[in-house]
PDB file of N, CA and C in Angstrom:
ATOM      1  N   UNK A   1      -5.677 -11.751  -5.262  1.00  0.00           N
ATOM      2  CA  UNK A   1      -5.403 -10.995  -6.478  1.00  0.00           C
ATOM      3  C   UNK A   1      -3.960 -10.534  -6.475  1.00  0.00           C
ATOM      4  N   UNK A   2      -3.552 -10.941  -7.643  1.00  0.00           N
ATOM      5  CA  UNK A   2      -1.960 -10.261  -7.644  1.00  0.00           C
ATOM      6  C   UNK A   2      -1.949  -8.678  -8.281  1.00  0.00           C
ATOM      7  N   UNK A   3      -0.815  -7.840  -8.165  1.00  0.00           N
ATOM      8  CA  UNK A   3      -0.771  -6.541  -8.384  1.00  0.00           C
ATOM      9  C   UNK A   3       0.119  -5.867  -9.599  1.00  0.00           C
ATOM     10  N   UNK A   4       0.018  -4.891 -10.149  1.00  0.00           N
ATOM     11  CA  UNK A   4       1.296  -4.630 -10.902  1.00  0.00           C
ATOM     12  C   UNK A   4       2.243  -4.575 -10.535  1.00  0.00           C
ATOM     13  N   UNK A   5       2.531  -4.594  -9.315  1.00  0.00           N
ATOM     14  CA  UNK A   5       3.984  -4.804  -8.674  1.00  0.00           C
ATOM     15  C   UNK A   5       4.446  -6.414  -8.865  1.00  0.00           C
ATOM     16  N   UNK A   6       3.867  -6.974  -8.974  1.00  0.00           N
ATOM     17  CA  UNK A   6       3.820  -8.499  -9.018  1.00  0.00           C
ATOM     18  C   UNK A   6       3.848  -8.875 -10.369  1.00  0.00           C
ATOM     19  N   UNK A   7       2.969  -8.161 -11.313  1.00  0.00           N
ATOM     20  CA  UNK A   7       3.195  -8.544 -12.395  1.00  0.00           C
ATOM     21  C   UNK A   7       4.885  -7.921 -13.542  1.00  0.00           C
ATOM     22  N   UNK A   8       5.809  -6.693 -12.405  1.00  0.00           N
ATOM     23  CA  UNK A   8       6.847  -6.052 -12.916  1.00  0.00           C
ATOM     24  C   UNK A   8       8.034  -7.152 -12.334  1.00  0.00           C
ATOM     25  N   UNK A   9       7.035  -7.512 -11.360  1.00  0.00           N
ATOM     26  CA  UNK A   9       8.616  -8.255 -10.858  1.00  0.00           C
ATOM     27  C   UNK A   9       9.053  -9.723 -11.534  1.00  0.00           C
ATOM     28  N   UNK A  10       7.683  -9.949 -11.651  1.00  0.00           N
ATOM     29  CA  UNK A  10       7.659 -11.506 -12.855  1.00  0.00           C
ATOM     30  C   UNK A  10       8.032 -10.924 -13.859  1.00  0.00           C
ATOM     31  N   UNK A  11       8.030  -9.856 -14.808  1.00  0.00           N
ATOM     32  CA  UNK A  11       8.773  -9.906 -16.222  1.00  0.00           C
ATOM     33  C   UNK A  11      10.509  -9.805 -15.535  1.00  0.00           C
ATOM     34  N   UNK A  12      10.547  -9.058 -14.693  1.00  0.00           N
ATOM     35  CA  UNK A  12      12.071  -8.462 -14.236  1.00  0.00           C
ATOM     36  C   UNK A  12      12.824 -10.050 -14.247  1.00  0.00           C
ATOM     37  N   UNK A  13      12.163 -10.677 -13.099  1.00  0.00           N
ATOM     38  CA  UNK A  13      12.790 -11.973 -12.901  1.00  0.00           C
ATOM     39  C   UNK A  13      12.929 -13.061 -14.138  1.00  0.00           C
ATOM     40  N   UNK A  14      11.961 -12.761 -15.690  1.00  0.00           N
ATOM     41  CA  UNK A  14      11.826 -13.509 -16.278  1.00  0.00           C
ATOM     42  C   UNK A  14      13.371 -13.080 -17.232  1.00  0.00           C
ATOM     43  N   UNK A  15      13.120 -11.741 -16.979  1.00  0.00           N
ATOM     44  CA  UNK A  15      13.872 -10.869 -18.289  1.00  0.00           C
ATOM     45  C   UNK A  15      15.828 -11.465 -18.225  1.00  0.00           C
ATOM     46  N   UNK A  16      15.889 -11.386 -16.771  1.00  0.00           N
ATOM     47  CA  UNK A  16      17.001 -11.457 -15.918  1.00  0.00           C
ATOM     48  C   UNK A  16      17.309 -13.268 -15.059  1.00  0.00           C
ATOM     49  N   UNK A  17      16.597 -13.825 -15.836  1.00  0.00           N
ATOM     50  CA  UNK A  17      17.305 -15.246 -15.258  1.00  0.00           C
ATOM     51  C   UNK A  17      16.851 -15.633 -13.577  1.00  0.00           C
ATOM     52  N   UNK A  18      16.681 -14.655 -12.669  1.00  0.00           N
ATOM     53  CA  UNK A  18      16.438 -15.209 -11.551  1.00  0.00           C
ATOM     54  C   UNK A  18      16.296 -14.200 -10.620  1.00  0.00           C
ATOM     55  N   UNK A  19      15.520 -14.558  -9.334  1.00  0.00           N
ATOM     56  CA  UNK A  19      14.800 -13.858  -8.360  1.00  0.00           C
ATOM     57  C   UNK A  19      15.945 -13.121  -8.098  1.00  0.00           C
ATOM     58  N   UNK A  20      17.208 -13.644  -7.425  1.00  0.00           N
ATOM     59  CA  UNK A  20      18.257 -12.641  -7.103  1.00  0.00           C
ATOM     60  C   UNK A  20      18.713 -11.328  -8.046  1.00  0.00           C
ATOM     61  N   UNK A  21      18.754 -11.491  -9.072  1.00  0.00           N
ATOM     62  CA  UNK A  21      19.035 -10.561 -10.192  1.00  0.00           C
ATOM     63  C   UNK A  21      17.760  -9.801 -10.459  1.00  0.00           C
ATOM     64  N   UNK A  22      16.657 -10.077 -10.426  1.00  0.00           N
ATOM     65  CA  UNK A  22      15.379  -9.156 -10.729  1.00  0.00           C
ATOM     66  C   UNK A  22      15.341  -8.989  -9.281  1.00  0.00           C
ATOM     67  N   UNK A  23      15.429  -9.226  -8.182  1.00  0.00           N
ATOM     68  CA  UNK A  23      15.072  -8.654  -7.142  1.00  0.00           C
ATOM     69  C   UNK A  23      15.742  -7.281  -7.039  1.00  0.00           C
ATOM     70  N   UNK A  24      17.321  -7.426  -7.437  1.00  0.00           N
ATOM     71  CA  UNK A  24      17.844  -5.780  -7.239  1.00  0.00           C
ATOM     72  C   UNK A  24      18.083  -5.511  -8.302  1.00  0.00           C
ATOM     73  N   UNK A  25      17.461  -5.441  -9.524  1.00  0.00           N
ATOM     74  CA  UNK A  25      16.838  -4.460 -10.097  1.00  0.00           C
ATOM     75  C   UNK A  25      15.821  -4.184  -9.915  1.00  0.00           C
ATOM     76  N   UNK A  26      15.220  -4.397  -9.082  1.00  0.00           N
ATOM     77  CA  UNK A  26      13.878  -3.629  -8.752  1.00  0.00           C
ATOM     78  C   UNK A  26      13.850  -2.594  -7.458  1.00  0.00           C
ATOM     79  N   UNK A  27      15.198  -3.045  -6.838  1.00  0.00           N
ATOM     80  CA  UNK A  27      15.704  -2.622  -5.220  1.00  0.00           C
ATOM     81  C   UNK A  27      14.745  -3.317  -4.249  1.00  0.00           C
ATOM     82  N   UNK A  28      14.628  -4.450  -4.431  1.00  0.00           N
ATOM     83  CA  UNK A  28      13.536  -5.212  -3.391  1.00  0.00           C
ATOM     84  C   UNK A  28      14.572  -6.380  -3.310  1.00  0.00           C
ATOM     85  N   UNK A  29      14.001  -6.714  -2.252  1.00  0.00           N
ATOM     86  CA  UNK A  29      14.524  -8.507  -0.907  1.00  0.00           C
ATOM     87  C   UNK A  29      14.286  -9.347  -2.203  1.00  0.00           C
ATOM     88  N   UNK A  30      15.295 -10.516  -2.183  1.00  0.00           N
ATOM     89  CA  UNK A  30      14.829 -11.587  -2.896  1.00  0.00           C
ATOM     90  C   UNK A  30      13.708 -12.566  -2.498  1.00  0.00           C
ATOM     91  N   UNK A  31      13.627 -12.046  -1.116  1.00  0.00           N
ATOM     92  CA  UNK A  31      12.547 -12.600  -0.186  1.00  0.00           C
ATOM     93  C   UNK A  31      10.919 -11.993  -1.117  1.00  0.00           C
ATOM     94  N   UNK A  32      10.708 -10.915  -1.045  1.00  0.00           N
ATOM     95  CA  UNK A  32      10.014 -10.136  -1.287  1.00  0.00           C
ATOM     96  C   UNK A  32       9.487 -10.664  -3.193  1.00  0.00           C
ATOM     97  N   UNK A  33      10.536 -10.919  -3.994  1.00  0.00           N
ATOM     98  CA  UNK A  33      10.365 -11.349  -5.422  1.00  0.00           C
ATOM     99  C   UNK A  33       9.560 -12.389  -5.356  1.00  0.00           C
ATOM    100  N   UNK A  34      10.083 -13.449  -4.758  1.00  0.00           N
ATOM    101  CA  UNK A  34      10.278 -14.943  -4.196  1.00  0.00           C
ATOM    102  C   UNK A  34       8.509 -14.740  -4.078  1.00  0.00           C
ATOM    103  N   UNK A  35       8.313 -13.937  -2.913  1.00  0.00           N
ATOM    104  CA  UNK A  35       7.025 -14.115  -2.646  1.00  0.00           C
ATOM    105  C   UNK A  35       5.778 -13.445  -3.567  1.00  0.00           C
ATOM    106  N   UNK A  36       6.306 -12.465  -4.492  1.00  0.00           N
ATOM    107  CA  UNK A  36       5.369 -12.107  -5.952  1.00  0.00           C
ATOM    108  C   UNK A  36       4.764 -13.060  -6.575  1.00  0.00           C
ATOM    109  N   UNK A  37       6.124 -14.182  -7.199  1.00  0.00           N
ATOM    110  CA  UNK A  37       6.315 -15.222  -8.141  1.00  0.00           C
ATOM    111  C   UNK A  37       5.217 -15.871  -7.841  1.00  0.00           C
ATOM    112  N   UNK A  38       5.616 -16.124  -6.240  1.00  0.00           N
ATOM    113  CA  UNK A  38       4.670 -17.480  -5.904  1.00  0.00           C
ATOM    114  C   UNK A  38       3.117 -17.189  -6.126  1.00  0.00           C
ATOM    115  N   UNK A  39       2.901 -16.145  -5.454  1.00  0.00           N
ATOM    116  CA  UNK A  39       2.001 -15.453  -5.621  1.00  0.00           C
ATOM    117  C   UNK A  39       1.014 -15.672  -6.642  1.00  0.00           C
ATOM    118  N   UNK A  40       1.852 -15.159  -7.948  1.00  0.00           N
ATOM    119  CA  UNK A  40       1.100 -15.132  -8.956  1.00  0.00           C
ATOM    120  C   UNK A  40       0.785 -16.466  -9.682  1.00  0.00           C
ATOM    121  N   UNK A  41       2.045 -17.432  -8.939  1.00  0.00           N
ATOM    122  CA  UNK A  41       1.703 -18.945  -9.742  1.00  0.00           C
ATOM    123  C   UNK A  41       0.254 -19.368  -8.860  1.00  0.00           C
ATOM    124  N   UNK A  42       0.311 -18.815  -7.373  1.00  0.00           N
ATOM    125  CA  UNK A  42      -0.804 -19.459  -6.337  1.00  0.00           C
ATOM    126  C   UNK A  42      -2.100 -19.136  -7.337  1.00  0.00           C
ATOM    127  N   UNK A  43      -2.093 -17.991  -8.068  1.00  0.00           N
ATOM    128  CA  UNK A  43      -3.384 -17.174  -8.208  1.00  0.00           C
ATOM    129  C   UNK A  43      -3.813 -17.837  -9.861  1.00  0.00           C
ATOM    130  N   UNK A  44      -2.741 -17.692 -10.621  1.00  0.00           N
ATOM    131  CA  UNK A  44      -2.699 -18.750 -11.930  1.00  0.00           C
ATOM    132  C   UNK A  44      -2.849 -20.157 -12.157  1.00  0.00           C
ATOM    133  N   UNK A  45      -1.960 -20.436 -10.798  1.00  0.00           N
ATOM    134  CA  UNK A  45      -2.435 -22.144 -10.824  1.00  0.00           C
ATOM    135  C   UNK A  45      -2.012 -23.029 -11.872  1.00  0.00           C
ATOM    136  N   UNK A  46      -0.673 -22.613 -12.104  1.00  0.00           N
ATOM    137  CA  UNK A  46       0.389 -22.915 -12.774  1.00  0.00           C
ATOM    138  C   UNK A  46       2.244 -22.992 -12.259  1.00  0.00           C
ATOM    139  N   UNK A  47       2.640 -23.013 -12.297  1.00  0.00           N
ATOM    140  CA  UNK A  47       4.049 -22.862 -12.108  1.00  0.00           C
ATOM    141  C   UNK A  47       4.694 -22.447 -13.519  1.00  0.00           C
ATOM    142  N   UNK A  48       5.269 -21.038 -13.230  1.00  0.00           N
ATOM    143  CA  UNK A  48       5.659 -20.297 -14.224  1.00  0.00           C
ATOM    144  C   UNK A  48       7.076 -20.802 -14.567  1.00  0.00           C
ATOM    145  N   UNK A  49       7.678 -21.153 -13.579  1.00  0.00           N
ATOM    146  CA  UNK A  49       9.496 -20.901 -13.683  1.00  0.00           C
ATOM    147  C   UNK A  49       9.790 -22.231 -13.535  1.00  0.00           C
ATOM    148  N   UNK A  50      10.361 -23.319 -13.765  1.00  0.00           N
ATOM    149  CA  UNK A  50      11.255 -24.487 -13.548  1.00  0.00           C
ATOM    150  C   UNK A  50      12.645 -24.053 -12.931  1.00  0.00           C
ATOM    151  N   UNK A  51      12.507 -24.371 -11.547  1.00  0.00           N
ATOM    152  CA  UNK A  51      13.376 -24.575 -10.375  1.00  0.00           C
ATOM    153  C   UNK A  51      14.252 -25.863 -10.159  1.00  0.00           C
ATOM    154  N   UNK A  52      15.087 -25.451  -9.933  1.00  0.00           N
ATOM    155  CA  UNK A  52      16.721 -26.569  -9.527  1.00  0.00           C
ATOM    156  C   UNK A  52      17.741 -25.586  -8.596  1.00  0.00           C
ATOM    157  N   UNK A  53      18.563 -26.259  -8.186  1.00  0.00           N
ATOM    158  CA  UNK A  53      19.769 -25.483  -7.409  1.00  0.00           C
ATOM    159  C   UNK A  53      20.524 -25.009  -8.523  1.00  0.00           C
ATOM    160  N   UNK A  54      20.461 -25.408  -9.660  1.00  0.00           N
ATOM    161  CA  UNK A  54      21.388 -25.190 -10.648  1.00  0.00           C
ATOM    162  C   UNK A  54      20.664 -24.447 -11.715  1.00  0.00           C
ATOM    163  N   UNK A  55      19.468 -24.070 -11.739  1.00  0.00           N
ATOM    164  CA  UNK A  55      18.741 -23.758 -13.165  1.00  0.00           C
ATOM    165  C   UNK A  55      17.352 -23.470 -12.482  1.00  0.00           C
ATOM    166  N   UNK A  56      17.277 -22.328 -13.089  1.00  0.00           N
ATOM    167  CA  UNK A  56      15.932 -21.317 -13.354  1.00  0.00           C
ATOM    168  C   UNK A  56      15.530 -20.702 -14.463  1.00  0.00           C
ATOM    169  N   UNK A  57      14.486 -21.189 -14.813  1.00  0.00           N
ATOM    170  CA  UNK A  57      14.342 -21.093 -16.319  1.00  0.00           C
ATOM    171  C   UNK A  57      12.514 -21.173 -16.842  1.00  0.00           C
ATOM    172  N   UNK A  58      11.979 -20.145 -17.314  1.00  0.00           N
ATOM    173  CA  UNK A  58      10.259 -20.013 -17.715  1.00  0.00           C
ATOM    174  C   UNK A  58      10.172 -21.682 -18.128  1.00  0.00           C
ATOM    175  N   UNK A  59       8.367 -21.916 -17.685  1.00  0.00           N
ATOM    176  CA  UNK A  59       8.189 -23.084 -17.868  1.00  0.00           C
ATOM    177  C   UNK A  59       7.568 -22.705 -19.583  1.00  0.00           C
ATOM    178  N   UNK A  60       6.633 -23.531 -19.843  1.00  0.00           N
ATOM    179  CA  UNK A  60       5.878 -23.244 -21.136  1.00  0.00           C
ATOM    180  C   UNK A  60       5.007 -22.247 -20.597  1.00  0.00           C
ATOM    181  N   UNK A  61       4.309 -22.412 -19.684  1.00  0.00           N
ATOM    182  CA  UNK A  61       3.150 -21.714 -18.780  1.00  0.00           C
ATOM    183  C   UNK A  61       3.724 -20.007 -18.834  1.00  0.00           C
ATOM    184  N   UNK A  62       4.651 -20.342 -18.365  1.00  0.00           N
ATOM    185  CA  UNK A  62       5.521 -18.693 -17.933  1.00  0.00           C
ATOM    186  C   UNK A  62       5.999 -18.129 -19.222  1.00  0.00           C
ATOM    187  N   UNK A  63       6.174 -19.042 -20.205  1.00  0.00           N
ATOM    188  CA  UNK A  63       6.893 -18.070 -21.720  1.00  0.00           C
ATOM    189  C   UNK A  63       5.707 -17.481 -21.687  1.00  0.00           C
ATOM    190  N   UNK A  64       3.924 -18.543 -22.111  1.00  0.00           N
ATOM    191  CA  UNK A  64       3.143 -17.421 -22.682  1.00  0.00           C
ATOM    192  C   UNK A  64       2.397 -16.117 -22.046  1.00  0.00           C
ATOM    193  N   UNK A  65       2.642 -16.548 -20.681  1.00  0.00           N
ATOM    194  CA  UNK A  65       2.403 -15.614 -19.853  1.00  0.00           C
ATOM    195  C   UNK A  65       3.019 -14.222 -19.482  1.00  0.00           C
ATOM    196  N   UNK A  66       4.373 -14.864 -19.989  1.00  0.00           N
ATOM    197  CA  UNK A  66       5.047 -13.614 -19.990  1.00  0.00           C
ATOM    198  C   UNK A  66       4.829 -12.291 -21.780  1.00  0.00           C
ATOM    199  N   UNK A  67       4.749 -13.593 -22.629  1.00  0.00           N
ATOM    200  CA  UNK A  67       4.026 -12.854 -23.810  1.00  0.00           C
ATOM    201  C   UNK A  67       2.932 -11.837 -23.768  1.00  0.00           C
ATOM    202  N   UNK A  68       2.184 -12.305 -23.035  1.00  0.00           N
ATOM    203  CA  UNK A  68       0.761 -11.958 -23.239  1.00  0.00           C
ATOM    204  C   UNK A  68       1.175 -10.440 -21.806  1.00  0.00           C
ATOM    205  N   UNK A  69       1.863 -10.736 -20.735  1.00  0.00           N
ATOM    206  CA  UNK A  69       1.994  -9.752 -19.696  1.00  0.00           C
ATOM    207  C   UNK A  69       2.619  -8.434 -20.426  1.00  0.00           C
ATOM    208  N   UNK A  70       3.348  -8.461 -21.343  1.00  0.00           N
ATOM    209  CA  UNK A  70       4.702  -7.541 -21.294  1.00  0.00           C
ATOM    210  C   UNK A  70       3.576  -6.314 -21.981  1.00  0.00           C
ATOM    211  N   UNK A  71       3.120  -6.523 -23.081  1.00  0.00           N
ATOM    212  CA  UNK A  71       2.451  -5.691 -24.134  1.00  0.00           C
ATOM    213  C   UNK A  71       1.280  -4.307 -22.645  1.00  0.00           C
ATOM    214  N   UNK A  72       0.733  -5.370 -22.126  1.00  0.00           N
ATOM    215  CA  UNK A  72      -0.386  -4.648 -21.091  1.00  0.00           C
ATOM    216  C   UNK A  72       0.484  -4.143 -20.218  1.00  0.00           C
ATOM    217  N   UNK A  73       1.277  -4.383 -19.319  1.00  0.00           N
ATOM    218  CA  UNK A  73       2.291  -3.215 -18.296  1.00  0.00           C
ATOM    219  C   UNK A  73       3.199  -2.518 -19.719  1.00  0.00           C
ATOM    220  N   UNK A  74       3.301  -2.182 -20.987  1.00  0.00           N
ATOM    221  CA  UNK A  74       3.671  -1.052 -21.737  1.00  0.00           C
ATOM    222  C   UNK A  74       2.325  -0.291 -21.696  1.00  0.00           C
ATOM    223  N   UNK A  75       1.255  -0.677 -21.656  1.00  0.00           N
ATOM    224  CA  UNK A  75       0.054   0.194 -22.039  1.00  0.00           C
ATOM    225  C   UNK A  75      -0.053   0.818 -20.374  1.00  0.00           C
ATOM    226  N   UNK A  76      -0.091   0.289 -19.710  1.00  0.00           N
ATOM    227  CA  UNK A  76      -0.259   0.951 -18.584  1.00  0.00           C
ATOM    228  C   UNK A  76       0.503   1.474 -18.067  1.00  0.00           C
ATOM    229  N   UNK A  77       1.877   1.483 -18.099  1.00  0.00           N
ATOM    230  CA  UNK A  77       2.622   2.981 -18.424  1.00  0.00           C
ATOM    231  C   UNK A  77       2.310   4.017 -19.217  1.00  0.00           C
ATOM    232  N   UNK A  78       2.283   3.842 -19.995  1.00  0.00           N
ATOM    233  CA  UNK A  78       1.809   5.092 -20.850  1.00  0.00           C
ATOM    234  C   UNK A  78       0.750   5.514 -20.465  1.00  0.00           C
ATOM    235  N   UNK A  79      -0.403   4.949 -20.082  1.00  0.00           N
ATOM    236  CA  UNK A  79      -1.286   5.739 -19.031  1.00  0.00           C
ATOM    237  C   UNK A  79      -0.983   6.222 -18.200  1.00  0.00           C
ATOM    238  N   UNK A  80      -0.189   5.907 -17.289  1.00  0.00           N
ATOM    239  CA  UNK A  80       0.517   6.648 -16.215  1.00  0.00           C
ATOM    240  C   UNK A  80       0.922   7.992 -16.722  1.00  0.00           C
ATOM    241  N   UNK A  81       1.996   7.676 -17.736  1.00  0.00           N
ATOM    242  CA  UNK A  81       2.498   8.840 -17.441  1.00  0.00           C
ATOM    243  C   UNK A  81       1.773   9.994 -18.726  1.00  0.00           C
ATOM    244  N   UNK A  82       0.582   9.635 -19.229  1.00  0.00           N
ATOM    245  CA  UNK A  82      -0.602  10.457 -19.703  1.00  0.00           C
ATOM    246  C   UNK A  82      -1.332  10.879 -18.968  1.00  0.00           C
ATOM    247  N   UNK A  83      -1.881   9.776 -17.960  1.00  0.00           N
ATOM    248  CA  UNK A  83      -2.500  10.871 -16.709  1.00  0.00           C
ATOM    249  C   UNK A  83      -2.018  11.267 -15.466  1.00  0.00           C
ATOM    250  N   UNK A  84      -0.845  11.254 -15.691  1.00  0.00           N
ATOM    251  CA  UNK A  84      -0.175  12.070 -15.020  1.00  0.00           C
ATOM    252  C   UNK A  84       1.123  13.285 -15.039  1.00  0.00           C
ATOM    253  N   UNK A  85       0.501  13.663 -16.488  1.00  0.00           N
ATOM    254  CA  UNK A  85       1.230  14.776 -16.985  1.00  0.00           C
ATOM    255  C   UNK A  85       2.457  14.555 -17.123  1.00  0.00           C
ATOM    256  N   UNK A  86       3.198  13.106 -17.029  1.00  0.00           N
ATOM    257  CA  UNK A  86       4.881  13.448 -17.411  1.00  0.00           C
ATOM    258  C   UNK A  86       4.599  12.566 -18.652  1.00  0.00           C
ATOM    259  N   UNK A  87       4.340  13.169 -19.669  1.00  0.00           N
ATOM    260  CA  UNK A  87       4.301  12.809 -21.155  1.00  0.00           C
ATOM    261  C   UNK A  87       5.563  13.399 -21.855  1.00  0.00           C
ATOM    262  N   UNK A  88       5.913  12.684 -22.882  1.00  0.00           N
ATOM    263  CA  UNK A  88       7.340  12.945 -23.074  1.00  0.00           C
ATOM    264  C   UNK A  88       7.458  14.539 -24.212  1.00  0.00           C
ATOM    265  N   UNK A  89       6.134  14.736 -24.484  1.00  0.00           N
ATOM    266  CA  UNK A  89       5.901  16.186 -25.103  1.00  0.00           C
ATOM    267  C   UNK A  89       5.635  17.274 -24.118  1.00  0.00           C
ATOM    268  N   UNK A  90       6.171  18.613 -24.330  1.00  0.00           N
ATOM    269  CA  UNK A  90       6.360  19.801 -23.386  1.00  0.00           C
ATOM    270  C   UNK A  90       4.853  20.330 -23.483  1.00  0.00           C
ATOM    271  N   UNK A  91       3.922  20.663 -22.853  1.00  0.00           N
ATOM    272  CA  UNK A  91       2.949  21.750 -22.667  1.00  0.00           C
ATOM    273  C   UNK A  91       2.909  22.815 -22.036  1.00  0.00           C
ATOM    274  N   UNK A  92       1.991  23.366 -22.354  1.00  0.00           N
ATOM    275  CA  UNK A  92       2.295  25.002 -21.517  1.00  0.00           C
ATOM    276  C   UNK A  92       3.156  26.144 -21.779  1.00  0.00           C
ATOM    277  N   UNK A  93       3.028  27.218 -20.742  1.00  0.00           N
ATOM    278  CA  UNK A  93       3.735  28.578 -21.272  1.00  0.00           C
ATOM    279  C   UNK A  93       5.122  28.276 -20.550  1.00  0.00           C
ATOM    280  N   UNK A  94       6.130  29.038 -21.444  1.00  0.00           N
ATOM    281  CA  UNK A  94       7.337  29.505 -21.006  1.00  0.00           C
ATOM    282  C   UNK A  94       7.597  30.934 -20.915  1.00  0.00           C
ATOM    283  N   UNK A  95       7.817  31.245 -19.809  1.00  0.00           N
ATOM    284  CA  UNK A  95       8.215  32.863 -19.350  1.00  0.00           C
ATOM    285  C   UNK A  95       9.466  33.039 -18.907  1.00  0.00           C
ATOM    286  N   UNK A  96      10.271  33.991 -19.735  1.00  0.00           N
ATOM    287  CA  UNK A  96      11.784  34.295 -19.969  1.00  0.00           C
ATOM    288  C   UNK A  96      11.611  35.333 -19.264  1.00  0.00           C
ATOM    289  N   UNK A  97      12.537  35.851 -18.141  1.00  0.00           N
ATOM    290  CA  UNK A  97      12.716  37.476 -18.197  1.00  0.00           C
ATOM    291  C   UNK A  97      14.190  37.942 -17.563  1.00  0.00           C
ATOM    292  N   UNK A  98      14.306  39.085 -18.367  1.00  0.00           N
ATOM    293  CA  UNK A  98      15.250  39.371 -18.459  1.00  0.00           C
ATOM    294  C   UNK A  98      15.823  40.566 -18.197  1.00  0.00           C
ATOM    295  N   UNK A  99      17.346  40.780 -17.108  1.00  0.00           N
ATOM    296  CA  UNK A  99      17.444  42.281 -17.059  1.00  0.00           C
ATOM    297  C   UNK A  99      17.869  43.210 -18.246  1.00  0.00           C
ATOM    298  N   UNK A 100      17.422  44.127 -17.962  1.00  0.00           N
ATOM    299  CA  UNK A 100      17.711  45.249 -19.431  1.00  0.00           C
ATOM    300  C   UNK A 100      18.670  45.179 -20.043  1.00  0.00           C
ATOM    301  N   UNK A 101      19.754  45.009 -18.947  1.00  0.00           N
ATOM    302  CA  UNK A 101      20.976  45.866 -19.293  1.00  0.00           C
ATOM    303  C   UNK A 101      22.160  44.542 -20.147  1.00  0.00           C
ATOM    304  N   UNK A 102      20.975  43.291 -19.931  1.00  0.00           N
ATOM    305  CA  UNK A 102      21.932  42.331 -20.961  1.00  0.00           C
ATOM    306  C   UNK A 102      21.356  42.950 -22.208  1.00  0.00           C
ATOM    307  N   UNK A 103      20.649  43.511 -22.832  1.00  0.00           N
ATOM    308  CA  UNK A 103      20.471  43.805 -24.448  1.00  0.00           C
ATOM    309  C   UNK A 103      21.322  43.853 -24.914  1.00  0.00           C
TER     310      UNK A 103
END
């Protein structure tokens, strides 16, 4: 089974042309990308990316995959950060206090 880490690093690498460039934007080994990708092609059973020394580039497989990926890791952020209280609206009390003698 591949992971959401696997599935951030395949849009990163898709977004950005290649494992080296999505690898540090993510602050991870290109080693480490390298082995997501594969990963997820092992588990899909497809080959997402068309490889050369000269060219890296989504196959057909990997455009729609990447279509269909991007929409579901936005939704599951926003769960995140709904259940986990960093929602971009403020809740709760605010308590000011103040010495007298600024009046």
């Amino acid at each position: 089974m591949y992971s959401i880490p696997d599935l951030q690093t395949f849009v990163t690498v898709a977004r950005h042309g290649g494992i080296t460039a999505g690898a540090a934007l993510q602050g991870i080994s290109a080693a480490t990308a390298s082995h997501r990708v594969t990963k997820l092609e092992v588990r899909l059973g497809v080959q997402l990316f068309h490889r050369s020394s000269r060219n890296f580039t989504l196959s057909d497989e990997g455009t729609l995959f990447l279509d269909r990926i991007k929409p579901a890791l936005r939704e599951i952020e926003e769960a995140e950060y709904e259940a986990g209280g960093r929602s971009t609206t403020l809740r709760g009390h605010l308590r000011v206090t103040m010495s007298p003698w600024i009046l």
